[in-house]
N, C-alpha and C. Protein backbone atom coordinates (compact mmCIF):
# COMPACT_ATOMS: atom_id res chain seq x y z
N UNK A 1 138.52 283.80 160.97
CA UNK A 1 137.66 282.64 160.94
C UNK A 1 138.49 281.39 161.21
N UNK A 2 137.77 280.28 161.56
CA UNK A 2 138.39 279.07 162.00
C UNK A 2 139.70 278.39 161.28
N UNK A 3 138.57 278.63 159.88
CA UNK A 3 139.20 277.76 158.95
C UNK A 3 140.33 278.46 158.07
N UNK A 4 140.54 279.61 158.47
CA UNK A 4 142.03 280.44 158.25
C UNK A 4 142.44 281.01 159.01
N UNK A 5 142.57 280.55 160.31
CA UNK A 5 143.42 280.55 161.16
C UNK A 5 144.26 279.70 161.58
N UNK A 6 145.77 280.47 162.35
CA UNK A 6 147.26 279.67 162.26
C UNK A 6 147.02 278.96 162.88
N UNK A 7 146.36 279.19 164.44
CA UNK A 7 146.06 278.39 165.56
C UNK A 7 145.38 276.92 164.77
N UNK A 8 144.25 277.00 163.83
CA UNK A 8 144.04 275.29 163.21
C UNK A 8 145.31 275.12 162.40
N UNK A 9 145.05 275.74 161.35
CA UNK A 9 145.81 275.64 160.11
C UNK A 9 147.20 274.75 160.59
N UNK A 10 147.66 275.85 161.35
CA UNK A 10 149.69 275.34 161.84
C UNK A 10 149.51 275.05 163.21
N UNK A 11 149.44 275.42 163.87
CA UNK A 11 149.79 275.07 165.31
C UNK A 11 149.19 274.21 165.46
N UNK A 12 147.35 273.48 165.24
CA UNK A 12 146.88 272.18 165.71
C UNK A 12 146.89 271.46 164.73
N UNK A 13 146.46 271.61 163.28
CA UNK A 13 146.43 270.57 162.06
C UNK A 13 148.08 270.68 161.28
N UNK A 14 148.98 271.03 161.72
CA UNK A 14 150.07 270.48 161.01
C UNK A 14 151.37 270.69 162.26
N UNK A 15 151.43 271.36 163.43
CA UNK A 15 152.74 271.13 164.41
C UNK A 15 152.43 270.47 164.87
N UNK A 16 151.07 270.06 165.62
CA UNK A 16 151.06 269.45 166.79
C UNK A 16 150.75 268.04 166.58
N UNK A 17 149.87 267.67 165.19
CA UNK A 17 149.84 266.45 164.46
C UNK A 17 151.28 266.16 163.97
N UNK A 18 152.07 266.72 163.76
CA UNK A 18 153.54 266.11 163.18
C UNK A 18 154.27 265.68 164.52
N UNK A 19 153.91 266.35 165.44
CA UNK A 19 154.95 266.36 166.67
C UNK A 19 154.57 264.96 167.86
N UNK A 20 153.16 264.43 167.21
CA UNK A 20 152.71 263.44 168.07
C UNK A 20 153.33 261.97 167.00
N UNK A 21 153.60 262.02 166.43
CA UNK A 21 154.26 261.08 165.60
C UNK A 21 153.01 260.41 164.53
N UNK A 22 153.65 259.74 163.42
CA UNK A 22 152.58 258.67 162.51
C UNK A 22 151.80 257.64 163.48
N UNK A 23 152.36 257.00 164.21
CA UNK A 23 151.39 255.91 164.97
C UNK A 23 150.60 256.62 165.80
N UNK A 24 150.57 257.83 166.56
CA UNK A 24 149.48 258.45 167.51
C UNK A 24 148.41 259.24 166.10
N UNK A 25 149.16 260.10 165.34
CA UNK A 25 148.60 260.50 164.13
C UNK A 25 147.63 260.12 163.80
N UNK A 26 147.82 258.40 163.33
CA UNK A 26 147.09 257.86 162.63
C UNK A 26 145.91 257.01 163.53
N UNK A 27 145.57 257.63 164.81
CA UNK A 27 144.45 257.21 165.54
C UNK A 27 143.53 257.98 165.80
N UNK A 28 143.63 259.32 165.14
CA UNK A 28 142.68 260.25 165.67
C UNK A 28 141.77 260.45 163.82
N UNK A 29 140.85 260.39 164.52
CA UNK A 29 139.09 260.45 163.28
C UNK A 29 139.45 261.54 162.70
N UNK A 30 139.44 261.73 161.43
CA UNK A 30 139.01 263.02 160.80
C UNK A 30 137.85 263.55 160.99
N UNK A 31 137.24 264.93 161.44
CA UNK A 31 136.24 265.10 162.29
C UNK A 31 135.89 266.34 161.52
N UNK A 32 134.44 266.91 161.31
CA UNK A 32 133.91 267.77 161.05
C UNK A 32 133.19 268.36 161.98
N UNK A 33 134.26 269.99 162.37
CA UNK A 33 134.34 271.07 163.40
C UNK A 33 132.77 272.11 163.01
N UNK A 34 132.27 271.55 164.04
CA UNK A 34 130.83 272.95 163.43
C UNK A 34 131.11 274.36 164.31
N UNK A 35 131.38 275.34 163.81
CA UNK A 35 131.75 276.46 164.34
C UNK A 35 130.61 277.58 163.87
N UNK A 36 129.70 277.58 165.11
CA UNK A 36 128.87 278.51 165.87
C UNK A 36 128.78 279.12 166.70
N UNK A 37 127.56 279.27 167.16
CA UNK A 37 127.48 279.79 168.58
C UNK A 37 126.47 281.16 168.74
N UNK A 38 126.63 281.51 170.07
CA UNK A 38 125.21 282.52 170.69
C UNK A 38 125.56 284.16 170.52
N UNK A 39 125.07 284.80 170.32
CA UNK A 39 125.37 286.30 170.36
C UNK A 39 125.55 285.81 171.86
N UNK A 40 125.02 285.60 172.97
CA UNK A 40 125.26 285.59 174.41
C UNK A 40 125.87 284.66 174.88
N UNK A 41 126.05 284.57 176.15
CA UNK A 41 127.05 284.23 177.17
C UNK A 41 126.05 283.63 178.31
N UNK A 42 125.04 284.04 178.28
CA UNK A 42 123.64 283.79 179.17
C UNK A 42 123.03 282.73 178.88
N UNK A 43 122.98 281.95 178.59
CA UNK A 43 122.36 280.92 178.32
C UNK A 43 123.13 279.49 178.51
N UNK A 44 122.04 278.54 179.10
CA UNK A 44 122.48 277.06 180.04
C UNK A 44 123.18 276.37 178.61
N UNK A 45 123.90 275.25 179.30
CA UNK A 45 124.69 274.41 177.98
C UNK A 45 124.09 273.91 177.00
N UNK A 46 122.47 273.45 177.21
CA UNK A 46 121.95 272.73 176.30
C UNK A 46 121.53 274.12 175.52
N UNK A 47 121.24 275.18 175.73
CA UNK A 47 120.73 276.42 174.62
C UNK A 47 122.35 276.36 173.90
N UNK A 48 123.41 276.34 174.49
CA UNK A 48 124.68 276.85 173.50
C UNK A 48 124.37 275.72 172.87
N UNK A 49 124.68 274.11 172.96
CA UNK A 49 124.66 273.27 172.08
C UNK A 49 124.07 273.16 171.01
N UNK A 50 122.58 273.56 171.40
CA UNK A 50 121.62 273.83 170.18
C UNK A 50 122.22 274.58 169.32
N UNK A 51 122.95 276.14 169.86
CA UNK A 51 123.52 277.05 169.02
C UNK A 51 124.79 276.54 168.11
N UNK A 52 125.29 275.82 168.78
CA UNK A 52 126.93 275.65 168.80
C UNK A 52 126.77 274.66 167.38
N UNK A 53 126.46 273.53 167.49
CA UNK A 53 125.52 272.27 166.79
C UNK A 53 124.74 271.97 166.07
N UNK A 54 123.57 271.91 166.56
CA UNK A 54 122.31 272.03 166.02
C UNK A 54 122.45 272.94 165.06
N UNK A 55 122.07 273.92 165.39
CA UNK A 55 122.64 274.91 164.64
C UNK A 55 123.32 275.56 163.91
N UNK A 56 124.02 274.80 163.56
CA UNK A 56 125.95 275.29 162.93
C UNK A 56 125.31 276.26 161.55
N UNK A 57 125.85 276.91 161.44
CA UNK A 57 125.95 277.95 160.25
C UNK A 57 127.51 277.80 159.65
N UNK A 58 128.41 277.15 159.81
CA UNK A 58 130.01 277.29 159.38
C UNK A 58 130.63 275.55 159.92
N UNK A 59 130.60 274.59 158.97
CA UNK A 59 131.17 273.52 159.37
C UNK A 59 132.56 273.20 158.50
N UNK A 60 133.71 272.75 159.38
CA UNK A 60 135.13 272.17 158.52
C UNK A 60 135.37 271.03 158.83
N UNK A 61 135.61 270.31 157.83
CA UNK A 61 136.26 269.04 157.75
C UNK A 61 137.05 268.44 157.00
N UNK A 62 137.38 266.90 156.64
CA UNK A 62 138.44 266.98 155.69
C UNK A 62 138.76 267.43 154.65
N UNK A 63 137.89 268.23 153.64
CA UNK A 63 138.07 268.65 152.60
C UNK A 63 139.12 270.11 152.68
N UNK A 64 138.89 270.57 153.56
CA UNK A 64 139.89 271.95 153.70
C UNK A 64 141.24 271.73 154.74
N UNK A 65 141.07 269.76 155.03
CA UNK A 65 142.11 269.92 156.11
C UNK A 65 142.72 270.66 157.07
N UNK A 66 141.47 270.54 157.83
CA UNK A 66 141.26 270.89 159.10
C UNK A 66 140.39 270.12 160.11
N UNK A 67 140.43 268.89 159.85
CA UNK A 67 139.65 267.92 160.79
C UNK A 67 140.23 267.13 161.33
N UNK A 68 141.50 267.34 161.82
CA UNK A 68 141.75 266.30 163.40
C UNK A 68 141.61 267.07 164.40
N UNK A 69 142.26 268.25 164.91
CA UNK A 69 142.59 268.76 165.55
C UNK A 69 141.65 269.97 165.79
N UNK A 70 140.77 270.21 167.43
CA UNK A 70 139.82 271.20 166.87
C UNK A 70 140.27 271.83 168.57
N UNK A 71 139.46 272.55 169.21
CA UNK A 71 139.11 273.24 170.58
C UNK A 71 137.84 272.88 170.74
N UNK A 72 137.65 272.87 172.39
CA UNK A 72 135.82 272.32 172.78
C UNK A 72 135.85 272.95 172.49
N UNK A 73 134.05 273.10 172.34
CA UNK A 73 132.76 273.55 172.24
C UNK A 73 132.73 274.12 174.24
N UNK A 74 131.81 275.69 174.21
CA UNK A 74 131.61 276.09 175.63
C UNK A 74 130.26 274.58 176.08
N UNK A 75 129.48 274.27 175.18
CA UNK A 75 128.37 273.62 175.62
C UNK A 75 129.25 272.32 176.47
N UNK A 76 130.16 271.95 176.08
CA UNK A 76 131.56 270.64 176.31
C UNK A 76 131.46 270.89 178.07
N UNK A 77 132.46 272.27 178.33
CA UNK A 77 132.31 272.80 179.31
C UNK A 77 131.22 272.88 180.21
N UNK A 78 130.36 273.24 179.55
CA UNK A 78 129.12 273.31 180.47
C UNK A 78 128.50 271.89 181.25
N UNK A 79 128.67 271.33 180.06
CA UNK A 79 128.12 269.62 180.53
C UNK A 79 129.17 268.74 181.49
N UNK A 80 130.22 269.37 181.44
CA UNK A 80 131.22 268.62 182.32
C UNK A 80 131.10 268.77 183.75
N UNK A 81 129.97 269.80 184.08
CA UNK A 81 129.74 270.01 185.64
C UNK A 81 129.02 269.35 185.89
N UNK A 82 129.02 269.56 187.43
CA UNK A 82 127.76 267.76 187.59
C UNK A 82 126.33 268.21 186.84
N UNK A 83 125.44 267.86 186.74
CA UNK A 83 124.31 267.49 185.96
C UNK A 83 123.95 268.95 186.91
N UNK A 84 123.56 268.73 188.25
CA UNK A 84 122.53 269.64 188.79
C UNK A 84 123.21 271.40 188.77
N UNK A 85 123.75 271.40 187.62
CA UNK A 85 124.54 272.82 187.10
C UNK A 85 123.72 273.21 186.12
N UNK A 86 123.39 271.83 184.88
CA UNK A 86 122.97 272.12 183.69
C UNK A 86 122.31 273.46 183.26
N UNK A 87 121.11 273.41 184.46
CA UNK A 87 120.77 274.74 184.25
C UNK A 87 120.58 276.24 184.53
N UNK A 88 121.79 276.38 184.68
CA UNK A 88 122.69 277.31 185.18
C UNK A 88 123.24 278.03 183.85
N UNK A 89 123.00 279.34 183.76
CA UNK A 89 123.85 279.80 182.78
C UNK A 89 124.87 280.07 182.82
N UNK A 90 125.85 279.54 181.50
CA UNK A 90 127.43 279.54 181.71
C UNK A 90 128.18 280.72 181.89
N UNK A 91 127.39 282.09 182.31
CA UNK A 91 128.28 283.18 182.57
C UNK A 91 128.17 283.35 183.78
N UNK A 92 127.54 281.98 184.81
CA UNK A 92 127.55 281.81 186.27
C UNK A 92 127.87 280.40 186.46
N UNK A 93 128.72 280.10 185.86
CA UNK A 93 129.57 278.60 185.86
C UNK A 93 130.78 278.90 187.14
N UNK A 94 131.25 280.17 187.39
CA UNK A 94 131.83 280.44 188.82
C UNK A 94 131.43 279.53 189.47
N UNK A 95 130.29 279.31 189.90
CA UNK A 95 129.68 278.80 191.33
C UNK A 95 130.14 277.28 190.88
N UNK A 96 129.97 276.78 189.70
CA UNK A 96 129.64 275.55 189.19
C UNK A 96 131.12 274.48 189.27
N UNK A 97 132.47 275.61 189.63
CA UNK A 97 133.59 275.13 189.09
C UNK A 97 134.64 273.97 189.91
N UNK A 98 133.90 274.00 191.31
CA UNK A 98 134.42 272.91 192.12
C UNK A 98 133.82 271.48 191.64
N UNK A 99 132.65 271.40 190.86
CA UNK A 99 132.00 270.44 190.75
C UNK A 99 132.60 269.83 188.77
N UNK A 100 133.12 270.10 188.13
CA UNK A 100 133.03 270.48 186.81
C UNK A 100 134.69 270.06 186.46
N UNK A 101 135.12 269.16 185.75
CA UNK A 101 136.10 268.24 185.93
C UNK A 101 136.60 268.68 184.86
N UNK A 102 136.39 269.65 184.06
CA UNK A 102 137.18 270.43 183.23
C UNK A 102 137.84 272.01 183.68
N UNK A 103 137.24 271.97 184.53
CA UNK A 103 137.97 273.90 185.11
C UNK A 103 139.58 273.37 185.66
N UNK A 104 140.24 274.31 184.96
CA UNK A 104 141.80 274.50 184.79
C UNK A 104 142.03 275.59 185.81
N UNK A 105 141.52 276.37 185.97
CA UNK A 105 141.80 277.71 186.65
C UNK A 105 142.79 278.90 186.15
N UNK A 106 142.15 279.03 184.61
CA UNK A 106 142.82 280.04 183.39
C UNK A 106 142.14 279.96 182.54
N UNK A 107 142.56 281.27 181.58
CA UNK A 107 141.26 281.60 180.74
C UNK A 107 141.80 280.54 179.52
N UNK A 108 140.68 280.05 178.99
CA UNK A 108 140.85 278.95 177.97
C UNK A 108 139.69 279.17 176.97
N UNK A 109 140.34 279.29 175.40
CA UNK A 109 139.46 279.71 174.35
C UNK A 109 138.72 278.17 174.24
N UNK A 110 137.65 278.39 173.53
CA UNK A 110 136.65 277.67 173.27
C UNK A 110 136.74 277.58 171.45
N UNK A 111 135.85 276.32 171.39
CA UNK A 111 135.78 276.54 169.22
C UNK A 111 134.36 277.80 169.24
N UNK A 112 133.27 278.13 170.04
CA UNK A 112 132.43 278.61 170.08
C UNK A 112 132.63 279.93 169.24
N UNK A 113 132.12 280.39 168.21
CA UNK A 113 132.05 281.73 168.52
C UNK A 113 130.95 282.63 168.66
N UNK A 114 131.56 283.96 168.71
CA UNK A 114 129.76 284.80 168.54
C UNK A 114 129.11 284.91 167.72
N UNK A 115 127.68 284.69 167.37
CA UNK A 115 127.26 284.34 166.09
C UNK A 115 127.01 285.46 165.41
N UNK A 116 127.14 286.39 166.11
CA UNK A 116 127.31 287.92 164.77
C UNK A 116 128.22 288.55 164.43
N UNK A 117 129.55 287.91 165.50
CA UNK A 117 130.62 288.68 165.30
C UNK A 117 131.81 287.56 165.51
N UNK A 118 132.12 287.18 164.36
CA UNK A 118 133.31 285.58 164.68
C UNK A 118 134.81 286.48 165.11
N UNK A 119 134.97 287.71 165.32
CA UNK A 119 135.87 288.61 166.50
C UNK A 119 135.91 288.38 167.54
N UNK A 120 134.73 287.80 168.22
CA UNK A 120 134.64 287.35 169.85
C UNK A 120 134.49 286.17 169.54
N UNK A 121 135.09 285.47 170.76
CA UNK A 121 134.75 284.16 171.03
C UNK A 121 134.15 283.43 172.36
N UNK A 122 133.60 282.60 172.19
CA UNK A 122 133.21 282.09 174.19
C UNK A 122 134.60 281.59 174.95
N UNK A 123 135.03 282.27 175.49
CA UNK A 123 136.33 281.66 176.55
C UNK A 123 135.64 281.40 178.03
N UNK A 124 136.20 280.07 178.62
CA UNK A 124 136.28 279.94 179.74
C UNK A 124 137.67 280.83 180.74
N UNK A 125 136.77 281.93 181.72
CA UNK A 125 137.42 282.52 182.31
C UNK A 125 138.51 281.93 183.31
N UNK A 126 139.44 282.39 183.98
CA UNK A 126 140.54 281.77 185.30
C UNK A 126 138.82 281.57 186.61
N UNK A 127 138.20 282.34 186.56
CA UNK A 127 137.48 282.10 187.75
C UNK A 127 135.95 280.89 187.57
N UNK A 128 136.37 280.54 185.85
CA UNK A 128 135.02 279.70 185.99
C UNK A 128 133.68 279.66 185.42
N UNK A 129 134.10 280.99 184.44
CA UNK A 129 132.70 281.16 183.72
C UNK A 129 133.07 281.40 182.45
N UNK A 130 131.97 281.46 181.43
CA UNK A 130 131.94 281.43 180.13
C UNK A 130 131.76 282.91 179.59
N UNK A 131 132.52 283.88 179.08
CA UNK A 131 132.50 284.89 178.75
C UNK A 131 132.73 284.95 177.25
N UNK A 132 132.29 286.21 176.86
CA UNK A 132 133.14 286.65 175.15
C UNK A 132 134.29 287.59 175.30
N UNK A 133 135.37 287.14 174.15
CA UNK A 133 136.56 287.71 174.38
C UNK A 133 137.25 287.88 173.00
N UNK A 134 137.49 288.68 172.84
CA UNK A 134 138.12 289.15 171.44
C UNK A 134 139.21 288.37 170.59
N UNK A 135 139.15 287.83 169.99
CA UNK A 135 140.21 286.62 169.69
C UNK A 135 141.69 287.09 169.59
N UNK A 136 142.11 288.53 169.95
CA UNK A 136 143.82 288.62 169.69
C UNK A 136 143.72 288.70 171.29
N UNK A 137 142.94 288.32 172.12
CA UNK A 137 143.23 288.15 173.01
C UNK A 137 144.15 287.43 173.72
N UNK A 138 145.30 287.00 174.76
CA UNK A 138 145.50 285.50 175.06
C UNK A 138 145.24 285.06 176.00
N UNK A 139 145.06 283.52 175.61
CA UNK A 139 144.46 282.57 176.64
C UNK A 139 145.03 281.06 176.23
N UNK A 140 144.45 280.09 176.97
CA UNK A 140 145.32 279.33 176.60
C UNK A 140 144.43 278.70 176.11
N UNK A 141 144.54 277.38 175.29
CA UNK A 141 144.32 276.36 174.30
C UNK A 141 144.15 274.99 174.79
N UNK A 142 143.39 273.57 174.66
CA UNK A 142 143.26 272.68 174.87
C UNK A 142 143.09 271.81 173.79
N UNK A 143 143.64 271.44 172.90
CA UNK A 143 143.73 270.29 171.87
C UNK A 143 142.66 269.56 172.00
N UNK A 144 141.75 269.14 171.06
CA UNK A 144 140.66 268.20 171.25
C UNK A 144 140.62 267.42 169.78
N UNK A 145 140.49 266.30 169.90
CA UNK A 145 140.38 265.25 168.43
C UNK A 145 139.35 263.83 169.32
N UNK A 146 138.94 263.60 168.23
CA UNK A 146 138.56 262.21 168.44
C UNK A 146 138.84 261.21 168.07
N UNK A 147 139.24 259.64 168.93
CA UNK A 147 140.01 258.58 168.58
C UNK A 147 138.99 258.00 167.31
N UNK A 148 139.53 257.32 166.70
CA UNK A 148 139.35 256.37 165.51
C UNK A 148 138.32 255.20 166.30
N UNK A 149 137.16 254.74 165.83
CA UNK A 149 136.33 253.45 166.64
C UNK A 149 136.81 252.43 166.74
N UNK A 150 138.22 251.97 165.97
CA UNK A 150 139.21 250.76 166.06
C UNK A 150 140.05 251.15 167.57
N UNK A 151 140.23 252.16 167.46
CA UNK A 151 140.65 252.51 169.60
C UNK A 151 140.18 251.79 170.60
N UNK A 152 140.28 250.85 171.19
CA UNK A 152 140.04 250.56 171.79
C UNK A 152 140.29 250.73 173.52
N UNK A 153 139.80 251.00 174.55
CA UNK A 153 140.21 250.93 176.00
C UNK A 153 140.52 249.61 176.42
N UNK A 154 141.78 249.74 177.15
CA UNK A 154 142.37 248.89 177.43
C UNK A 154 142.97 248.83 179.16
N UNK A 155 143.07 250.15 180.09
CA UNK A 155 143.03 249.84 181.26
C UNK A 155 143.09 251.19 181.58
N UNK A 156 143.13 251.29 182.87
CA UNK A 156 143.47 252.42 183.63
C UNK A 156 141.99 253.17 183.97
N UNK A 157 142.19 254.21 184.86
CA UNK A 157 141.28 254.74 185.74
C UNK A 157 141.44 256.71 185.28
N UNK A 158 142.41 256.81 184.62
CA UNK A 158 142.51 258.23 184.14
C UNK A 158 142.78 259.68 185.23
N UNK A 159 143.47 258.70 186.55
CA UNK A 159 144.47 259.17 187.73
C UNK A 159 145.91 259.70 187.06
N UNK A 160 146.54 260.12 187.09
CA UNK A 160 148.18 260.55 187.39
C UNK A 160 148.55 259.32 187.81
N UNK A 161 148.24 258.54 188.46
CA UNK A 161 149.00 257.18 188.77
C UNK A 161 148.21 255.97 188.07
N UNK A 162 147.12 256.36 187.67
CA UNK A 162 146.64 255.16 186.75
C UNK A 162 145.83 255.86 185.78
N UNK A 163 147.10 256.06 184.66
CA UNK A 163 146.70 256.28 183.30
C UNK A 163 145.62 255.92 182.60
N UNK A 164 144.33 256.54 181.74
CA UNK A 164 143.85 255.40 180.24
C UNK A 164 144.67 255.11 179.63
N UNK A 165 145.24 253.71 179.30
CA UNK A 165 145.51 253.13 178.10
C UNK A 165 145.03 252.67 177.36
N UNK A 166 145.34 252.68 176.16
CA UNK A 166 144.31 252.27 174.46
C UNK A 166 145.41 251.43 173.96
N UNK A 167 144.63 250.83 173.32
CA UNK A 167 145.22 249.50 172.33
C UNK A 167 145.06 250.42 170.62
């Protein structure tokens, strides 16, 4: 489960928060992780969200310290393709992945899991779609937190040559 696992526990809520220093540290929200999700893989982003969300059956936050540091949500994924994807189900997000400003091109775990079996999880596949995958599986990881509302934007275009910067 989420909330006793190394991957939160050590590797995102205590290495990777120590390793970004006190001043980056201390800009990211303490956040309450709702960890759900669909027995399926078939269904458009707004049905996972409902699941994922709406829905939550299992939420963590600061009380068990585990709320900076979380993994998207597949619904995250899903919505990041252009709009006229939406309704498309994410185990045919293949087609969707030239358009969709989050595809990495590798399999990448999700916070999603299966809602009858928290053994599988929703991973985004190398080719683009949203599958279930056994969690001793490997894949790779994407850090996700949210800034503090005192964050402010301050310039940039979010290029390789023109950074976001925050105040």
């Amino acid at each position: 489960e989420w909330e006793k696992s190394i991957l939160n526990k050590v590797h995102l809520n205590t290495n990777f928060i120590n390793n970004l220093g006190t001043i980056w540290a201390n800009m990211i929200e303490d956040t309450t992780w709702k960890v759900s999700g669909s027995a399926y893989f078939e269904i458009n982003p707004s049905d996972m969200y409902t699941a994922e969300i709406v829905n939550a059956t299992k939420t963590y936050g600061p009380t068990n310290g585990t709320s900076k540091v979380g993994l998207m949500y597949a619904s995250d994924y899903g919505f990041a393709a252009s709009p006229s994807a939406w309704t498309t189900i994410l185990y045919n997000y293949n087609k969707t992945k030239n358009t969709n400003w989050m595809y990495m091109g590798y399999d990448d775990w999700t916070l999603t899991t299966r809602k009858d079996d928290n053994r599988d999880t929703h991973i985004i596949t190398s080719g683009g779609k949203i599958f279930l995958a056994y969690v001793a599986n490997t894949a790779a990881i994407r850090p996700v937190m949210y800034l503090k509302s005192s964050i402010t934007y301050a310039s940039g275009s979010g290029t390789i040559s023109d950074p976001i910067r925050i105040n």
